[in-house]
C-alpha atoms as a PDB file:
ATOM      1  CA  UNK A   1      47.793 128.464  14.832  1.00  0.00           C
ATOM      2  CA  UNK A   2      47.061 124.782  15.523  1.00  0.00           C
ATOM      3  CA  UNK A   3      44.594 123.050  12.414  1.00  0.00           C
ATOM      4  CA  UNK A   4      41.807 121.342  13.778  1.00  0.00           C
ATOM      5  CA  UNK A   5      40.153 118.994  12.088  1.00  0.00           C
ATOM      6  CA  UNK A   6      36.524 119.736  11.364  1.00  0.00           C
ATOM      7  CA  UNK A   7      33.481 117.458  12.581  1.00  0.00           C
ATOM      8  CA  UNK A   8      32.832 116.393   9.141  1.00  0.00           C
ATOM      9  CA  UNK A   9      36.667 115.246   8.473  1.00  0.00           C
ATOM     10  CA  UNK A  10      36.363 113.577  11.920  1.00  0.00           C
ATOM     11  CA  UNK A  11      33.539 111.705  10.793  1.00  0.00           C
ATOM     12  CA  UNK A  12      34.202 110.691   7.545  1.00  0.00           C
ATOM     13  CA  UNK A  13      38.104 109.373   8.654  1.00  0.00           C
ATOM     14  CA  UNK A  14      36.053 107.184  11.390  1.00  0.00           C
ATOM     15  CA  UNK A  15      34.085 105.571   8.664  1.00  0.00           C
ATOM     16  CA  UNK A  16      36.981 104.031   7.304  1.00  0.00           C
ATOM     17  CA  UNK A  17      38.876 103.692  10.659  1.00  0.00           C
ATOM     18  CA  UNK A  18      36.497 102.517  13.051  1.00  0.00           C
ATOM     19  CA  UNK A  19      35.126  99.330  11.779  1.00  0.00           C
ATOM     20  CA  UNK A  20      38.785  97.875  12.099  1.00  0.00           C
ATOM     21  CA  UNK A  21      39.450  98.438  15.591  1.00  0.00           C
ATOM     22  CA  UNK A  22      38.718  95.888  18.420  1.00  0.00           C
ATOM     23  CA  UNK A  23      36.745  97.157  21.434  1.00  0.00           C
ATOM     24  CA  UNK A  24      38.906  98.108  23.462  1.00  0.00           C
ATOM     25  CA  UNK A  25      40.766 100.628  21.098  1.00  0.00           C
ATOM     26  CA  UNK A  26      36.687 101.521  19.952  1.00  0.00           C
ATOM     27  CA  UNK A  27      35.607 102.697  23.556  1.00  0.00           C
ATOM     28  CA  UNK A  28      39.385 104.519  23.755  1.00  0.00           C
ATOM     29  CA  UNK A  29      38.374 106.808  20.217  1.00  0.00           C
ATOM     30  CA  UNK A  30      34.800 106.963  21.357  1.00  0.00           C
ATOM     31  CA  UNK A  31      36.281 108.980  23.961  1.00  0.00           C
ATOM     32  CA  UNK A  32      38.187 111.534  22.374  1.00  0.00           C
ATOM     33  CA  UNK A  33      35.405 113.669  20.877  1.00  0.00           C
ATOM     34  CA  UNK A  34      31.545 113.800  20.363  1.00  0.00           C
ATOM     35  CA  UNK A  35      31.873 112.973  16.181  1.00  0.00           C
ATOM     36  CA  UNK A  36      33.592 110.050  17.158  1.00  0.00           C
ATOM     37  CA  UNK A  37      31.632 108.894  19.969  1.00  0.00           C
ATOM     38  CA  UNK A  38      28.765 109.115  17.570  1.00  0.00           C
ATOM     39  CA  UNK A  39      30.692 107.375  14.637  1.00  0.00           C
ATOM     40  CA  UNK A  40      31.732 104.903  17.498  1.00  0.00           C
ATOM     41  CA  UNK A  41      28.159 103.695  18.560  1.00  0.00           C
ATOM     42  CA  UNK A  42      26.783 103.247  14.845  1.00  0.00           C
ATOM     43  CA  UNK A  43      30.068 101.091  14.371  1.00  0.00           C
ATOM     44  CA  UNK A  44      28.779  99.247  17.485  1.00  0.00           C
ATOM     45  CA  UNK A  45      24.992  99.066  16.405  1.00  0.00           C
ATOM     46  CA  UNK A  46      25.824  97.223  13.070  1.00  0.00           C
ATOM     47  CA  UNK A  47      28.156  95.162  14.458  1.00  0.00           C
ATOM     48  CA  UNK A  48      25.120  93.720  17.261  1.00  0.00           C
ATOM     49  CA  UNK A  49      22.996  93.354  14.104  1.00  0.00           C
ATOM     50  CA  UNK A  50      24.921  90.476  12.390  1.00  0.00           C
ATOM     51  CA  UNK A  51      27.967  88.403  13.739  1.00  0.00           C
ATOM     52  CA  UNK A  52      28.666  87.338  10.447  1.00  0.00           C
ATOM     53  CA  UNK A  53      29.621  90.466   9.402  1.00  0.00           C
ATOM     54  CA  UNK A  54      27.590  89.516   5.713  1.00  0.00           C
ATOM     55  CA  UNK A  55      29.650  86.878   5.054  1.00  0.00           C
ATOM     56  CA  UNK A  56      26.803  84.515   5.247  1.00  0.00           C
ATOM     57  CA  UNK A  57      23.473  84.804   3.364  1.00  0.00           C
ATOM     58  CA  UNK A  58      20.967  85.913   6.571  1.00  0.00           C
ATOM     59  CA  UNK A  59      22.411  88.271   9.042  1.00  0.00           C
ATOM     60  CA  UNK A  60      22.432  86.529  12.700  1.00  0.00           C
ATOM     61  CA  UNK A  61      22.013  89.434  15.097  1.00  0.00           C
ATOM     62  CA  UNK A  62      23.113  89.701  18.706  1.00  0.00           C
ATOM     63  CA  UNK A  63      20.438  89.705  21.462  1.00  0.00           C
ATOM     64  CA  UNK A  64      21.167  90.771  25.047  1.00  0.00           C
ATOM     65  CA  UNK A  65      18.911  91.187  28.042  1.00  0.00           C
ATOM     66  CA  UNK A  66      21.463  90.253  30.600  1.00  0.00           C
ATOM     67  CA  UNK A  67      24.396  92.858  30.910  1.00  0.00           C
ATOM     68  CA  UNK A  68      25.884  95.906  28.798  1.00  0.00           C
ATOM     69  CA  UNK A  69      27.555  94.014  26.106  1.00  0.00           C
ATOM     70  CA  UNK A  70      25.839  94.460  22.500  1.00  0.00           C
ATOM     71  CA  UNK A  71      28.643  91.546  21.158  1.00  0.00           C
ATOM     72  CA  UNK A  72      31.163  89.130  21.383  1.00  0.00           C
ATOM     73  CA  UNK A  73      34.093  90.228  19.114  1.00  0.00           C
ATOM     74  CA  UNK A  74      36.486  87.367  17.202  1.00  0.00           C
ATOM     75  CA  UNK A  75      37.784  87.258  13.461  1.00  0.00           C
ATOM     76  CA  UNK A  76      34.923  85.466  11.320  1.00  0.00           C
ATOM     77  CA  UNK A  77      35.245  82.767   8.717  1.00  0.00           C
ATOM     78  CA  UNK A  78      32.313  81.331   7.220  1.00  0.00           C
ATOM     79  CA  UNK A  79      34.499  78.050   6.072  1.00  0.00           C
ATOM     80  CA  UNK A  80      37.348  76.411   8.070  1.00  0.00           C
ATOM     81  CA  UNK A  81      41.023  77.101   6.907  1.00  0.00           C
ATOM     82  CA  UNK A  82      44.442  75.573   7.349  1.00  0.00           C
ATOM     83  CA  UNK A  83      47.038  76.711   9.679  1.00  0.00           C
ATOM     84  CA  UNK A  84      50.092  75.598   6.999  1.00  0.00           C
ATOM     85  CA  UNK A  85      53.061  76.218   8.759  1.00  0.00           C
ATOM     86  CA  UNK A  86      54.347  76.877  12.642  1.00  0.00           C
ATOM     87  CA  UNK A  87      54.524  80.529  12.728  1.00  0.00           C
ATOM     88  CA  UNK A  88      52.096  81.259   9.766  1.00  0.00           C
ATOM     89  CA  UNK A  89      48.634  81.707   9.391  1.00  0.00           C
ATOM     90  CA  UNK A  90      45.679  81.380   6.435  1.00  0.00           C
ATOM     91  CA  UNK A  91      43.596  83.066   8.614  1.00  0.00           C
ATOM     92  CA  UNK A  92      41.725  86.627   9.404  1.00  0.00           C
ATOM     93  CA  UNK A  93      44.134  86.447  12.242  1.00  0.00           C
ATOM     94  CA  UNK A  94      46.600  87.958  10.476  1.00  0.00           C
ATOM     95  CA  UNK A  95      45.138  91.229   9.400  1.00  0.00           C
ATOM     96  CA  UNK A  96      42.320  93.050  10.706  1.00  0.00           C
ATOM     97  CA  UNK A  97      38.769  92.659  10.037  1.00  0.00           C
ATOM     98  CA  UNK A  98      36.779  95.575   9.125  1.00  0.00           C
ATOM     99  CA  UNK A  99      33.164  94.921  10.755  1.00  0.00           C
ATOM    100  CA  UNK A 100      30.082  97.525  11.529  1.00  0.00           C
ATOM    101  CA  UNK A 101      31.241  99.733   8.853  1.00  0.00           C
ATOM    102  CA  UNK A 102      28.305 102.212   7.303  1.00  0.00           C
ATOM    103  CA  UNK A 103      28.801 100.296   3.618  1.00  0.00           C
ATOM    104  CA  UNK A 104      26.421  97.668   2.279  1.00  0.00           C
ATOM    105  CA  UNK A 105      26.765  94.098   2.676  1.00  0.00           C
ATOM    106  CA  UNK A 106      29.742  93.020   1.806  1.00  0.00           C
ATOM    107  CA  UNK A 107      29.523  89.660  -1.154  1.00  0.00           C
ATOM    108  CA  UNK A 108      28.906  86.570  -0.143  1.00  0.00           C
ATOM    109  CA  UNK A 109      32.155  83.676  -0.413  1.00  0.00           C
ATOM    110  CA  UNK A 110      33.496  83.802  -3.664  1.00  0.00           C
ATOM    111  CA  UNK A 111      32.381  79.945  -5.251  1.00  0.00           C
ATOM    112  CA  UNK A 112      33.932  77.802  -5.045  1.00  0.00           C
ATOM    113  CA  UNK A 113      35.089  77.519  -1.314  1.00  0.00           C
ATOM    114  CA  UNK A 114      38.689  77.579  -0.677  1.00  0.00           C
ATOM    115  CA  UNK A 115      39.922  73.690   0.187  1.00  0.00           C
ATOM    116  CA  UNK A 116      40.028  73.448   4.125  1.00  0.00           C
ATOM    117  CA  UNK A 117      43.424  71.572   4.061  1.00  0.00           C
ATOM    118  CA  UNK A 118      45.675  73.674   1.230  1.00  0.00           C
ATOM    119  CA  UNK A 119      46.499  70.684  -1.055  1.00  0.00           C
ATOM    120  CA  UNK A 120      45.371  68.906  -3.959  1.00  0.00           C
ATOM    121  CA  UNK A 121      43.463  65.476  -3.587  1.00  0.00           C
ATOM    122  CA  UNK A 122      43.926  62.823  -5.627  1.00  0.00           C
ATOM    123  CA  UNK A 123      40.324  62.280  -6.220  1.00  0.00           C
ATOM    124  CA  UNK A 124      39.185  65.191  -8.362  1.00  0.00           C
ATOM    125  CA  UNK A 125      35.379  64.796  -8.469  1.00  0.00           C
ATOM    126  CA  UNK A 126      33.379  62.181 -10.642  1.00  0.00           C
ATOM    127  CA  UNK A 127      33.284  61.759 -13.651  1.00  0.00           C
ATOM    128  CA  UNK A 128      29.610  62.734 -14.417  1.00  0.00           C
ATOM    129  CA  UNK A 129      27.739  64.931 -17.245  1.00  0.00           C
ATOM    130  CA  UNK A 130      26.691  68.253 -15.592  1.00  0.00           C
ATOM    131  CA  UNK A 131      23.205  67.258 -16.064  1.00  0.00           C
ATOM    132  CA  UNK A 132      23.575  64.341 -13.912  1.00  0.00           C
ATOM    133  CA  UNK A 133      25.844  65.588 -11.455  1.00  0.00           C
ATOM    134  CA  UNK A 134      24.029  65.343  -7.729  1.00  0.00           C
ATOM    135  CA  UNK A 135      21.591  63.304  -9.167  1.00  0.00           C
ATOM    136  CA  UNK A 136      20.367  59.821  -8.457  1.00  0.00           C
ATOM    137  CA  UNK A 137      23.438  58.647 -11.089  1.00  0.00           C
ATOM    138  CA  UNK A 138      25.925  60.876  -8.975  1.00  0.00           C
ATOM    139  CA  UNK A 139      28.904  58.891  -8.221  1.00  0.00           C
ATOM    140  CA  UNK A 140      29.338  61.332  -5.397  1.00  0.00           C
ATOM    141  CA  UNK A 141      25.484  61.075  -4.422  1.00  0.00           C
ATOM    142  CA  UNK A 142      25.329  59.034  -0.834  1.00  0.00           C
ATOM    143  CA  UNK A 143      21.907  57.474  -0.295  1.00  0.00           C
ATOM    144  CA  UNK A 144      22.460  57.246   3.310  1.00  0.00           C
ATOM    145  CA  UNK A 145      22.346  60.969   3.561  1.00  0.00           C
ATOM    146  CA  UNK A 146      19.326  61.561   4.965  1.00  0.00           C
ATOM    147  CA  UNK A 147      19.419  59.713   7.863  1.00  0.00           C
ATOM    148  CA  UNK A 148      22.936  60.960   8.726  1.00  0.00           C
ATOM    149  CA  UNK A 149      21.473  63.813   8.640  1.00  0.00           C
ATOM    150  CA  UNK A 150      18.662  63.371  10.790  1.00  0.00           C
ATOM    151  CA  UNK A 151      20.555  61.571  13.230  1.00  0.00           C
ATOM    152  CA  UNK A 152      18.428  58.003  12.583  1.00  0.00           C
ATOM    153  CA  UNK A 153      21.835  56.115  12.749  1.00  0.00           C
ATOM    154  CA  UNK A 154      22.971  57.325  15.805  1.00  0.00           C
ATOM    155  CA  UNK A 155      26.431  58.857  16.779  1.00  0.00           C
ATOM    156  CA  UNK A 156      28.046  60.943  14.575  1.00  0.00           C
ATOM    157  CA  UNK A 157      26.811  60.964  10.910  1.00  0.00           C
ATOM    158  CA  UNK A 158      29.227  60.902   7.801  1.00  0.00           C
ATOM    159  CA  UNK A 159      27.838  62.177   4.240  1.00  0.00           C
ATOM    160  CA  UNK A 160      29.192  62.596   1.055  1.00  0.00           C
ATOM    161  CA  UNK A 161      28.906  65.646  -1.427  1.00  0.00           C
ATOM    162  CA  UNK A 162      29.620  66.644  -4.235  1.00  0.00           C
ATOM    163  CA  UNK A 163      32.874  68.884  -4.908  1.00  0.00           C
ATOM    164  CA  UNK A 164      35.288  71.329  -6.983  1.00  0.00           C
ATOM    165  CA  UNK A 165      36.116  68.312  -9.480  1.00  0.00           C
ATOM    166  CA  UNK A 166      31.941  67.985  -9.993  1.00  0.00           C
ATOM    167  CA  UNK A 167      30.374  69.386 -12.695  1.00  0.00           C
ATOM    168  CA  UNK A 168      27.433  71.078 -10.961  1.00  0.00           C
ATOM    169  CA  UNK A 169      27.578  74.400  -9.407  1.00  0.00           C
ATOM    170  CA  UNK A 170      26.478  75.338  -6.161  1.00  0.00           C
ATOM    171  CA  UNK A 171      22.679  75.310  -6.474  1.00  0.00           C
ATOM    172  CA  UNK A 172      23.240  71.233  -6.662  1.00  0.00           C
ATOM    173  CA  UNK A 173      21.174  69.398  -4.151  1.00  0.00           C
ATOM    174  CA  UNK A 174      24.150  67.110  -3.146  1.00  0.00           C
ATOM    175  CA  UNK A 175      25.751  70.304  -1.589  1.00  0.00           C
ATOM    176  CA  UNK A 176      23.439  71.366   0.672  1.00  0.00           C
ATOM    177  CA  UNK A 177      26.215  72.153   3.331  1.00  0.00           C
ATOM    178  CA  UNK A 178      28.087  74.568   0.684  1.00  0.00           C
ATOM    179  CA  UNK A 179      26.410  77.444   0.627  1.00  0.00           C
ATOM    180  CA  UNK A 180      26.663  79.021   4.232  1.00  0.00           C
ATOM    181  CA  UNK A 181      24.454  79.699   7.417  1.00  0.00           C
ATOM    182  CA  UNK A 182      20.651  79.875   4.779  1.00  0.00           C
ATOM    183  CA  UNK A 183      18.551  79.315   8.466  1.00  0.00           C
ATOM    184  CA  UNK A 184      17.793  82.293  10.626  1.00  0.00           C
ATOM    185  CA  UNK A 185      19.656  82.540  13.583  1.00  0.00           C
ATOM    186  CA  UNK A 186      20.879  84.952  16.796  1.00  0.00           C
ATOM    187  CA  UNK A 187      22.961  84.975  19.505  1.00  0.00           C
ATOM    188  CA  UNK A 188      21.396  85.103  22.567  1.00  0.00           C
ATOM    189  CA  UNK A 189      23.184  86.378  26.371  1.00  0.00           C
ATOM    190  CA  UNK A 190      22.295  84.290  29.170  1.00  0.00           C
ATOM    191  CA  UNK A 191      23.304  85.029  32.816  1.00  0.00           C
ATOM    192  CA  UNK A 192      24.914  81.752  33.893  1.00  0.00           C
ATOM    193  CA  UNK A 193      26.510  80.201  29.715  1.00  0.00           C
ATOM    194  CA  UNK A 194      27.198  83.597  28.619  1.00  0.00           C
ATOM    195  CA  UNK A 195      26.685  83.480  24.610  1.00  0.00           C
ATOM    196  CA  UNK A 196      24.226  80.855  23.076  1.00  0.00           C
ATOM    197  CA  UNK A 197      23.233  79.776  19.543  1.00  0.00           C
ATOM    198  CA  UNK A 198      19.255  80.122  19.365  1.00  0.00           C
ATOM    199  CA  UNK A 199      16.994  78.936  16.264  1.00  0.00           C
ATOM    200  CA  UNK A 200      15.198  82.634  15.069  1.00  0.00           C
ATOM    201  CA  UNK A 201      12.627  80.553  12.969  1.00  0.00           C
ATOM    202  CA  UNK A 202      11.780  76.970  12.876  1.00  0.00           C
ATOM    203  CA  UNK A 203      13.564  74.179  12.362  1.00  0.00           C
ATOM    204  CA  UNK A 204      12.847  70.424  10.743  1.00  0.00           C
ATOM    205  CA  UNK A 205      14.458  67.303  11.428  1.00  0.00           C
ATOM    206  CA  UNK A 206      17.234  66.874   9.313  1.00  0.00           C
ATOM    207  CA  UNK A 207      18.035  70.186   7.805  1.00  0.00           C
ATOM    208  CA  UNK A 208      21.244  71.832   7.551  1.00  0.00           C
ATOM    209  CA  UNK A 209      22.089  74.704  10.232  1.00  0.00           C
ATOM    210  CA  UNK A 210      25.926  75.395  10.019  1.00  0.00           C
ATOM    211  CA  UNK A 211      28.936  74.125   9.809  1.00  0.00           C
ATOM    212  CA  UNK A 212      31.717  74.040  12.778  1.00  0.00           C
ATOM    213  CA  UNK A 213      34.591  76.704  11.286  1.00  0.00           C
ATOM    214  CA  UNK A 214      37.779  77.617  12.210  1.00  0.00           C
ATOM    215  CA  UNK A 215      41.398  77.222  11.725  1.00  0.00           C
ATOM    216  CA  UNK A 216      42.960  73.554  11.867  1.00  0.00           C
ATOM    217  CA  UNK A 217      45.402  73.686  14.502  1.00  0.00           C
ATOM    218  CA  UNK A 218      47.584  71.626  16.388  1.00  0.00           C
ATOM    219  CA  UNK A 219      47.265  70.906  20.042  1.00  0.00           C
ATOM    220  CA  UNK A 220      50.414  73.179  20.491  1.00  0.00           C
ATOM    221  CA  UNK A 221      49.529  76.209  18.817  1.00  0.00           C
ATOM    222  CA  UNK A 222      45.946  75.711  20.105  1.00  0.00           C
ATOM    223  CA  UNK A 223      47.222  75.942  23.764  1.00  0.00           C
ATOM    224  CA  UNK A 224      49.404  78.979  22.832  1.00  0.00           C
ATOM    225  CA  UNK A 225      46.094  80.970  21.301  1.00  0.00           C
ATOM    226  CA  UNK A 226      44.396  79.790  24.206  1.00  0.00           C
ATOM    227  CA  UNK A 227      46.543  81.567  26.547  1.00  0.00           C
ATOM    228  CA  UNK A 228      46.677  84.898  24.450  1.00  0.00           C
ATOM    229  CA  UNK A 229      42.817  85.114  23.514  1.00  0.00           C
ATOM    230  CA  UNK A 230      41.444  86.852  25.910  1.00  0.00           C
ATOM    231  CA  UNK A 231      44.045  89.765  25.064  1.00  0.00           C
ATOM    232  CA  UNK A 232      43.933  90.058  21.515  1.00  0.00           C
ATOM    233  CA  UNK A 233      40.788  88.449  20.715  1.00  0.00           C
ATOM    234  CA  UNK A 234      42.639  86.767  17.677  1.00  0.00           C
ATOM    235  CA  UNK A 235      40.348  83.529  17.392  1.00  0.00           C
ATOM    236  CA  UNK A 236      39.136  82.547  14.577  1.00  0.00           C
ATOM    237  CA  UNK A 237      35.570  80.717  13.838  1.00  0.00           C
ATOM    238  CA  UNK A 238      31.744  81.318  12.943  1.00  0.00           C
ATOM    239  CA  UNK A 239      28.317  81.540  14.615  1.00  0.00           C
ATOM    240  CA  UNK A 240      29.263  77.415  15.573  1.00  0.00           C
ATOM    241  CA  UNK A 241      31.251  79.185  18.347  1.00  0.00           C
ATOM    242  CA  UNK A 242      28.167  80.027  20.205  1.00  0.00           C
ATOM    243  CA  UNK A 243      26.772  76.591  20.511  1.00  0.00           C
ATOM    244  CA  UNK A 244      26.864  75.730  23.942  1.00  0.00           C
ATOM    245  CA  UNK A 245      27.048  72.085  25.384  1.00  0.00           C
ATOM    246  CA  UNK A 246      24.156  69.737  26.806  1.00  0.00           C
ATOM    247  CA  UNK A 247      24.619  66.825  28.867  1.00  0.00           C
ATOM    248  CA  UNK A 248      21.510  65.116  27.107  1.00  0.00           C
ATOM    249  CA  UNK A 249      23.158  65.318  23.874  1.00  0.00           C
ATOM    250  CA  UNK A 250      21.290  68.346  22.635  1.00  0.00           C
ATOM    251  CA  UNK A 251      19.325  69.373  19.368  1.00  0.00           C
ATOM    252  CA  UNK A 252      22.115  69.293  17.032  1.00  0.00           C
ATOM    253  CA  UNK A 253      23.531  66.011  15.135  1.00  0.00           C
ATOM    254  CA  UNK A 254      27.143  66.524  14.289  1.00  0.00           C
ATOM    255  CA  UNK A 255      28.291  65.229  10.542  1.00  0.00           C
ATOM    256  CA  UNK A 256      31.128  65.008   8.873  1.00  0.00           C
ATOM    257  CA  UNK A 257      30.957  65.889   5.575  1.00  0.00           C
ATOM    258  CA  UNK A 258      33.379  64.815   2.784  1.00  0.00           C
ATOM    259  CA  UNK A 259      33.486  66.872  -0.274  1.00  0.00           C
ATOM    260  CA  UNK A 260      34.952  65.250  -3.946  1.00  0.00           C
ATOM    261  CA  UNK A 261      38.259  66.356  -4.297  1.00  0.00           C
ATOM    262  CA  UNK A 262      39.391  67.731  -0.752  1.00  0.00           C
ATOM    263  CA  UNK A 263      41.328  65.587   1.391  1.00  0.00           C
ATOM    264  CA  UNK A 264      39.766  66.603   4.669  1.00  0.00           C
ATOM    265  CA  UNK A 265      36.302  66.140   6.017  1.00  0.00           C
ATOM    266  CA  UNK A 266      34.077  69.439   7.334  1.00  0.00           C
ATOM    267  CA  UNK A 267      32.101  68.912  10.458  1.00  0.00           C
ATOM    268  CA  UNK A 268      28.508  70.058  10.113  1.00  0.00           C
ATOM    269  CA  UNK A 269      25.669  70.367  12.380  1.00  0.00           C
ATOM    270  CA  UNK A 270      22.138  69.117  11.452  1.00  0.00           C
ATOM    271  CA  UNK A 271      18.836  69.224  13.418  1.00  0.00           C
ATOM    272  CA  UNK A 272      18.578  66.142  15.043  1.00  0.00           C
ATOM    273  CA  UNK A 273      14.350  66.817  15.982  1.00  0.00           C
ATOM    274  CA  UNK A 274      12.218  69.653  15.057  1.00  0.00           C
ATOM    275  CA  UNK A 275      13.087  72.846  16.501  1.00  0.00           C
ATOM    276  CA  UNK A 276      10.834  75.529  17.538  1.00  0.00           C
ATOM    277  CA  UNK A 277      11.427  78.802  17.110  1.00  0.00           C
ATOM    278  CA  UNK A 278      13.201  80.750  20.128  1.00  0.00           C
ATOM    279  CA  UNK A 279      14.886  77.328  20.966  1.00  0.00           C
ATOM    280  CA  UNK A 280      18.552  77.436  22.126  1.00  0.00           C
ATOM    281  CA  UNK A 281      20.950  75.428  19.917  1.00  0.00           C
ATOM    282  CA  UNK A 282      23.153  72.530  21.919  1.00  0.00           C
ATOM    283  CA  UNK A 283      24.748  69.248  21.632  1.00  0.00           C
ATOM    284  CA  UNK A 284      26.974  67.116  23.339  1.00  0.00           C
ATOM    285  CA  UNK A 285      30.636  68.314  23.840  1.00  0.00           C
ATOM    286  CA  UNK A 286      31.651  64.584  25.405  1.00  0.00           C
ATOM    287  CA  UNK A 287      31.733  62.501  28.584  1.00  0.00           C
ATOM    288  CA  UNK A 288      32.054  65.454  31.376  1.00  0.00           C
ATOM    289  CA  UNK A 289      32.391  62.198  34.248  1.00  0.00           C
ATOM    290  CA  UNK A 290      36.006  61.895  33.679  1.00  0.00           C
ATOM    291  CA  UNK A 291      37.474  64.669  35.067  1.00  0.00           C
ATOM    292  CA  UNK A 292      34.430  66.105  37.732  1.00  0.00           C
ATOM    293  CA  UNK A 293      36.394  68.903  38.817  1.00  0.00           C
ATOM    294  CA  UNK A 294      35.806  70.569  35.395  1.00  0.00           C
ATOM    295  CA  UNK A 295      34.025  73.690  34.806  1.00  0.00           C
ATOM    296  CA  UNK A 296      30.652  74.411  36.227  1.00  0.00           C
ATOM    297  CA  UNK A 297      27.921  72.991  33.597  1.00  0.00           C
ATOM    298  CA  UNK A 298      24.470  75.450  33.253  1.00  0.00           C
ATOM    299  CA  UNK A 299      22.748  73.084  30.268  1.00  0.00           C
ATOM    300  CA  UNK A 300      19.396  72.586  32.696  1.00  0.00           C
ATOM    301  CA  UNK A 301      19.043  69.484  30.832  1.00  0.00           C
ATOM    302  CA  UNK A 302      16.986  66.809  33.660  1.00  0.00           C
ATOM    303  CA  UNK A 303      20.544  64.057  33.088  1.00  0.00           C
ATOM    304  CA  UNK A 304      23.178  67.272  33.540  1.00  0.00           C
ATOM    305  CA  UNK A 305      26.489  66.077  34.770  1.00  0.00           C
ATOM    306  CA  UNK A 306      27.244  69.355  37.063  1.00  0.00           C
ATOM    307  CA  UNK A 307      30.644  69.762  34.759  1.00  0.00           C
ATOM    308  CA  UNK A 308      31.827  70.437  31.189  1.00  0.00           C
ATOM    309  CA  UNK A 309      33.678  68.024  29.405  1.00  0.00           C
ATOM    310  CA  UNK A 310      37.625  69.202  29.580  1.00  0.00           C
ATOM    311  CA  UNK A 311      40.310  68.659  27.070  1.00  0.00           C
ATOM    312  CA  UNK A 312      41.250  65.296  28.705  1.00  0.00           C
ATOM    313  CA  UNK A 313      37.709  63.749  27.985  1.00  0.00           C
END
């Protein structure tokens, strides 16, 4: 006589199975029985209720009034990483991801971040007393940082923190970049841009909203991932994948941020005006006029170009 496992095993295995499996192979076990169609759609619930998986401090939740899909699916990393090697990855890429599984939230980053760029710098932090790390004294305090922040000296801003070779921790003001996505955000469908970025609470001028993460890649292995992605959903990146482009520039200031003691810079976004609540988050991908057979551009803003800026802009 054939065992048959009962709907409690069934259940209890999908726990621990289900949260790793990409959407197509979810729908193909949600089909097999009733336990795991059931397992299958809390799996799918959680996973519309934060994108970040609880790797940031807020959950960002997925909101869709448009079609039948409760979320986009990709590998999360809350902080960029380095693609060391042709043929190797330092990424999620690599391994699955277990997300919408019925455990709490997983823990936050571990502190400090990993380095972005896998090496050593030769500048290892300053040289100040813990007490006066970040502060006015800083060495690595940068009293232009507010208005790169805010966008005052136009283009794109440059700020610098404070880093692993400091003697502060992360509650130090001068690294208000390092400690993940601490604003409230969701995902919004629309019909025309697909996916958008939307503030879920208010915004000021000048505050910190994410940073842009992913894996550093050349233009090589970029074009290769580009042309499997749609198969096996291996990129890599954060909620900064979901901010869509706007002719006028947008809401968002782009930064980049140099840390002490890492030899690569992080780009950050900033508010560059207040945002209201309910507003969607944009900014300016480039010059779209050089190549006006691009794709189709859906910002609405009153100066939109009609096309998306392409790889050649």
């Amino acid at each position: 006589m054939r065992n048959q496992a009962t709907p409690g095993a069934v259940t209890e295995s999908a726990v621990l199975v289900l949260p790793l499996l990409p959407p197509r192979d979810l729908a193909a076990a949600a089909s097999a029985c009733r336990a795991l169609r059931a397992a299958a759609a809390a799996v799918t619930t959680r996973r519309a209720a934060d994108a970040a998986r609880g790797l940031e401090p807020l959950p960002i939740p997925f909101h869709n009034r448009v079609d039948s899909k409760p979320y986009a699916y990709f590998l999360y990393t809350p902080f960029s990483l380095a693609r060391l090697s042709p043929g190797a990855s330092s990424s999620p890429s690599a391994q699955a991801q277990p997300w919408g599984g019925a455990w709490a939230r997983p823990p936050l980053p571990t502190w400090p971040r990993p380095s972005v760029d896998g090496f050593t710098s030769a500048v290892c932090g300053c040289a100040c007393e813990a007490g006066e790390c970040g502060g006015p004294r800083c060495a690595c305090a940068d009293a232009e940082a507010d208005a790169a922040a805010s966008g005052s000296e136009g283009g794109m801003g440059s700020l610098g923190e404070c880093g692993d070779g400091c003697a502060c921790g992360p509650s130090c003001g001068n690294r208000r970049t390092q400690r993940g996505v601490a604003v409230r955000l969701r995902v919004v469908r629309h019909l025309q841009k697909g996916w958008g970025l939307h503030a879920a609470e208010a915004l000021d001028r000048g505050q910190f909203v994410c940073e842009y993460a992913g894996e550093f890649l050349t233009t090589e292995e970029a074009r290769r991932r580009q042309r499997i992605y749609d198969e096996l959903a291996s990129a890599v990146g954060n909620v900064s994948r979901f901010i869509n482009h706007s002719c006028d520039g947008g809401n968002l200031h782009p930064v980049l941020v140099r840390s002490s003691g890492s030899l690569l810079p992080r780009l950050c976004f900033f508010a560059a005006r207040d945002i209201v609540e309910g507003e969607e988050l944009t900014f300016s991908y480039g010059d779209a006029r050089v190549r006006p057979k691009g794709l189709l551009c859906f910002c609405g803003s009153s100066g939109c170009c009609g096309v998306l800026p392409s790889e050649e802009t």
